[in-house]
Structure formats: structure tokens, C-alpha cells
Protein backbone atom coordinates (compact mmCIF):
# COMPACT_ATOMS: atom_id res chain seq x y z
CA UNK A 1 92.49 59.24 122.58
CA UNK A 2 90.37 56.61 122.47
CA UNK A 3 86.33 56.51 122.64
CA UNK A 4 84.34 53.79 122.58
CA UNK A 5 80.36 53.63 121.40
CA UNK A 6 78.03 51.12 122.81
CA UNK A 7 74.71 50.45 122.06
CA UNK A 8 71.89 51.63 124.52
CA UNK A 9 70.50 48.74 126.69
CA UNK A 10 66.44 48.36 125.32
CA UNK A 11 64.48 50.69 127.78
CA UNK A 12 67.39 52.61 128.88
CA UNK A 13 66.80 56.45 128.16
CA UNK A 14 68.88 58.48 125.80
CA UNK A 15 72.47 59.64 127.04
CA UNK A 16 70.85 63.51 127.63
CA UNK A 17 68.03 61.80 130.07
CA UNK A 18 70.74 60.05 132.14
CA UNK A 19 71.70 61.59 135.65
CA UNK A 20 75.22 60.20 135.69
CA UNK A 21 77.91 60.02 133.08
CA UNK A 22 81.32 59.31 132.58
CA UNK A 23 83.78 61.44 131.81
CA UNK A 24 86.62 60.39 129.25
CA UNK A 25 90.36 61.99 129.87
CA UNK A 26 92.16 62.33 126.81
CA UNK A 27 95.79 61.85 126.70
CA UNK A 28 98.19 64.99 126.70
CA UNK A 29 101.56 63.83 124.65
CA UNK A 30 102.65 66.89 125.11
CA UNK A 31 102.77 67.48 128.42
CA UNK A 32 104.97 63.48 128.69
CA UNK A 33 106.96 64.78 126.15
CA UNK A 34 108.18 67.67 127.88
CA UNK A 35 108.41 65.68 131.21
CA UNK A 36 105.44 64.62 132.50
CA UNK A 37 103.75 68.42 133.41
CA UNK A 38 106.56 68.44 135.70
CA UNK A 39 108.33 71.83 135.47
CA UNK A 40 111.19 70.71 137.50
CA UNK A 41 111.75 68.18 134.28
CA UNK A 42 113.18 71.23 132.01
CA UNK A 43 116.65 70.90 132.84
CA UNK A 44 117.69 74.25 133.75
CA UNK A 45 121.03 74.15 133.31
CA UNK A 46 120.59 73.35 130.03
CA UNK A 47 118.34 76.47 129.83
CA UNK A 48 121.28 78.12 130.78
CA UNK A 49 123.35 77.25 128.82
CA UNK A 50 121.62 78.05 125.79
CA UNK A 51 121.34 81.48 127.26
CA UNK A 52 124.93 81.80 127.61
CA UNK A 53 125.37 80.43 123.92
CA UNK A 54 123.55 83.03 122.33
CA UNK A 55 124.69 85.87 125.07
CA UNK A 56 128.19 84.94 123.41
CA UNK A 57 127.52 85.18 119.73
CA UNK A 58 125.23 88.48 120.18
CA UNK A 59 128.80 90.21 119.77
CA UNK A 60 128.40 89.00 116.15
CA UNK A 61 124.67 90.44 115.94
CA UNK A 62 125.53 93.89 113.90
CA UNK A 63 127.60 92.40 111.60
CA UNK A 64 124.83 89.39 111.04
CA UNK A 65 122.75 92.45 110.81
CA UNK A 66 124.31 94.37 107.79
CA UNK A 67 125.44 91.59 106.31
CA UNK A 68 121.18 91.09 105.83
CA UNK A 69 120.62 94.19 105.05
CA UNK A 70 123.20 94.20 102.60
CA UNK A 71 121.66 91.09 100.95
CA UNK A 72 118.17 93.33 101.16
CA UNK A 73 120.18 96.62 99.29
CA UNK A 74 121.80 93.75 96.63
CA UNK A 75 118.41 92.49 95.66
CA UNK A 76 116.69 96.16 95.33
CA UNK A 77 119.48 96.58 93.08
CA UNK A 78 118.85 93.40 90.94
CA UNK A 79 114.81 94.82 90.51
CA UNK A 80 116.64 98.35 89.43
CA UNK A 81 119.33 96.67 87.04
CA UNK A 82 116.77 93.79 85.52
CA UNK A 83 113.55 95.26 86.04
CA UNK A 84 110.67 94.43 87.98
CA UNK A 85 109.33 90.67 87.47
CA UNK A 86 108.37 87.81 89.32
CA UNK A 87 111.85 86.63 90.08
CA UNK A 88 113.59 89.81 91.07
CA UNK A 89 110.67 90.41 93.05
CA UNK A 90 110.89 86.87 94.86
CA UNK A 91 114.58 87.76 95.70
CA UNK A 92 113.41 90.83 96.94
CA UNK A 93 110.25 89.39 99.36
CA UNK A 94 112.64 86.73 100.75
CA UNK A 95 115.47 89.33 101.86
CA UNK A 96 112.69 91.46 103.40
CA UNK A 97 111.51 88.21 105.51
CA UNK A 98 114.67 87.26 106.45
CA UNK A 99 115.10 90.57 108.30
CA UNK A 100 111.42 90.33 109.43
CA UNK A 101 112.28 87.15 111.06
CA UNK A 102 116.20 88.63 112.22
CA UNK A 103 115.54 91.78 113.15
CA UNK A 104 114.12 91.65 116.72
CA UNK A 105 116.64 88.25 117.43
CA UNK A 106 119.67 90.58 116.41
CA UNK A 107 118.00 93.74 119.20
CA UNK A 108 116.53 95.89 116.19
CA UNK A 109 112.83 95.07 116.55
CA UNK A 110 112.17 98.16 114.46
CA UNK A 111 113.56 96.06 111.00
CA UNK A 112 111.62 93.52 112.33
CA UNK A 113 108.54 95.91 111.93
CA UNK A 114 109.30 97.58 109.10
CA UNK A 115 110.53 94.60 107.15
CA UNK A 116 107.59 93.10 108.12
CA UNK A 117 105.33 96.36 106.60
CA UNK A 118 107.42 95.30 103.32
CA UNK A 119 106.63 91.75 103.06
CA UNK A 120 102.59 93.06 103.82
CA UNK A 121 103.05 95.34 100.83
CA UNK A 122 104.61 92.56 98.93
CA UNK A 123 103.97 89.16 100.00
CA UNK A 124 100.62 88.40 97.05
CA UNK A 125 102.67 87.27 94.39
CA UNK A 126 100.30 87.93 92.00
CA UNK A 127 100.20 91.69 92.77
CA UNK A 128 103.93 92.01 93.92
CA UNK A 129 105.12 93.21 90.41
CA UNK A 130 102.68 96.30 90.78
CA UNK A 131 103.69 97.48 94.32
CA UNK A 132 104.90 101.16 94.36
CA UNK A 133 109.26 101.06 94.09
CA UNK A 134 108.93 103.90 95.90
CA UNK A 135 107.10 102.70 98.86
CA UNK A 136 109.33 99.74 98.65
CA UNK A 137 112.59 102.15 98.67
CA UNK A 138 110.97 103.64 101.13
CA UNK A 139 111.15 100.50 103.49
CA UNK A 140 114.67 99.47 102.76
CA UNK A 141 116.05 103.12 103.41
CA UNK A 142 114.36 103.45 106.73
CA UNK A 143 115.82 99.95 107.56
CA UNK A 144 119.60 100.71 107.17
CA UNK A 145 118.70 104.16 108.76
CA UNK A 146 117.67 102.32 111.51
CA UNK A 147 120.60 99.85 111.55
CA UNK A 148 123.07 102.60 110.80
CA UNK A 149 121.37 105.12 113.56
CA UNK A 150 121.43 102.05 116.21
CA UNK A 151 117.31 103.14 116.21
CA UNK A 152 116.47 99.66 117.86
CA UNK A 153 112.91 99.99 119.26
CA UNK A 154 109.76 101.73 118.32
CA UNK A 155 109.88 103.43 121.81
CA UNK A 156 112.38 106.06 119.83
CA UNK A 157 110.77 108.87 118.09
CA UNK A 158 112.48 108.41 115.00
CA UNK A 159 111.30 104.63 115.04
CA UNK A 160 107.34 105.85 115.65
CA UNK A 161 107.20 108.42 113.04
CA UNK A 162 108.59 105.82 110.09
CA UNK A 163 106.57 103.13 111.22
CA UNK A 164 103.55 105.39 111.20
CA UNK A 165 104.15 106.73 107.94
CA UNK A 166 104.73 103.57 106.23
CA UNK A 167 101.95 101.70 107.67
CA UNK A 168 99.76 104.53 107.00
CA UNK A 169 100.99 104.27 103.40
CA UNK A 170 100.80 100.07 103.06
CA UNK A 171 97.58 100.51 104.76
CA UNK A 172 96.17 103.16 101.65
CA UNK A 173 96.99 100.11 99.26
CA UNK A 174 94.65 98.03 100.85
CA UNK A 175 98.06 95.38 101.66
């Protein structure tokens, strides 16, 4: 965008005091990069075909989906065999937002909730190492419950009690 300053003719009055003005258009490079504000620019088909890509791997989804949660249930068990610090903890945060960021793409936005409950309860690094193991055990057993139950959405009542409780309980640590 460009915008250009001149200087006020002597005797002309302020900008404010003038009746006309002109207006300045910036530039959108957005809408010329995605075809001019055109809609009919999207190529559809191509749309389409990325549909149909990912309607073909979604047979893979549950095992994508255990195979994450197993990486979730492997780090819990590094924090019980070498203790809670920083690193195990890290390990730990980033499994739990890997599912937070999985869970909904796989058709379980219910991990994607609760996973994302456990990286609010854990995500200050400087107060990770102090966050309740139970409350985190808590989180990662009501994940592969909900994985292993096929509980997908929050709609089911299972879903809306665990997600109540363990916001309710994340919420009375001030995370």
C-alpha cells in the first residue's frame, strides 16, 4: 500500500475542514493470490480430490489413533519410571498436543478436548513439574477410554460427564 503526504497549499484549510477527500484503496494480495476474489478460480476438482485423498486414508485413522495414544501411555510411563522433571514432562506435553491437534482430524473430537484440558493443565513449563499425576492420569485414561469405547463426540453422555469433571478439576488449579 502506498500513501503519499503532501504539503498543504498556504491558505488551504486543514484536511478535517475540507468538504471533499480522496479515498486511498489498499491492495488485497490475498485475494490475487487465491485468484483474483474470483471463487470460480479454486479449482474444484482439485478440491475434490483432496477430499477423496483423505476419504481414502481415514481407513487408517484408528490405527493412526492408538498408535498416538500409545506414544501418550509410553511417555506417562517414562515420568513414572524416571520421575517427574522438565524433560519427561516435555515428552509428556508434546504427546498430549499431538492428540489435541489429531484427535478431531482422526473423528474423536473428544481426545481432541480432553487432550487439549491436559496441555491447559500442563502447557507453563515452569509449573508443569508440579501438576497433580493424578489429574494428569486422569486425562490419559479417559482418552484411551474414549478411543477404546469408540466415544467420538461430546454429544455422548459418557463424553459430557469426563469433560465436565476434568475441566471442572483443571479449572480449580487456576490452569
Amino acid at each position: 500500500m502506498t500513501l503519499r503526504l503532501q504539503a498543504r497549499p498556504p491558505g488551504e484549510p486543514p484536511v478535517s475542514d475540507q468538504k471533499s477527500g480522496h479515498l486511498i484503496q489498499p491492495s488485497n494480495a490475498l485475494r490475487l493470490k487465491v485468484g483474483g476474489g474470483r471463487l470460480g478460480a479454486i479449482d474444484a476438482s482439485a478440491i475434490a480430490k483432496a477430499e477423496a485423498a483423505l476419504q481414502s486414508l481415514s481407513g487408517n485413522f484408528s490405527q493412526w489413533l492408538n498408535d498416538e495414544v500409545g506414544k501418550l501411555e509410553a511417555a506417562r510411563q517414562d515420568v513414572r519410571a524416571n520421575g517427574v522433571d522438565p524433560d519427561t514432562m516435555e515428552r509428556l506435553y508434546l504427546r498430549a498436543h499431538d492428540l489435541k491437534g489429531l484427535g478431531a482430524t482422526y473423528g474423536f473430537p473428544l481426545v481432541t478436548r480432553i487432550a487439549g484440558l491436559l496441555c491447559r493443565l500442563i502447557d507453563d513449563k515452569a509449573k508443569r513439574v508440579d501438576a497433580p499425576m493424578p489429574l494428569i492420569d486422569a486425562h490419559i485414561d479417559a482418552i484411551k477410554a474414549a478411543v477404546r469405547d469408540g466415544i467420538k463426540g461430546e454429544d455422548h453422555p459418557v463424553g459430557q460427564a469426563l469433560v465436565k469433571e476434568l475441566e471442572s478439576r483443571v479449572a480449580q488449579l487456576g490452569a
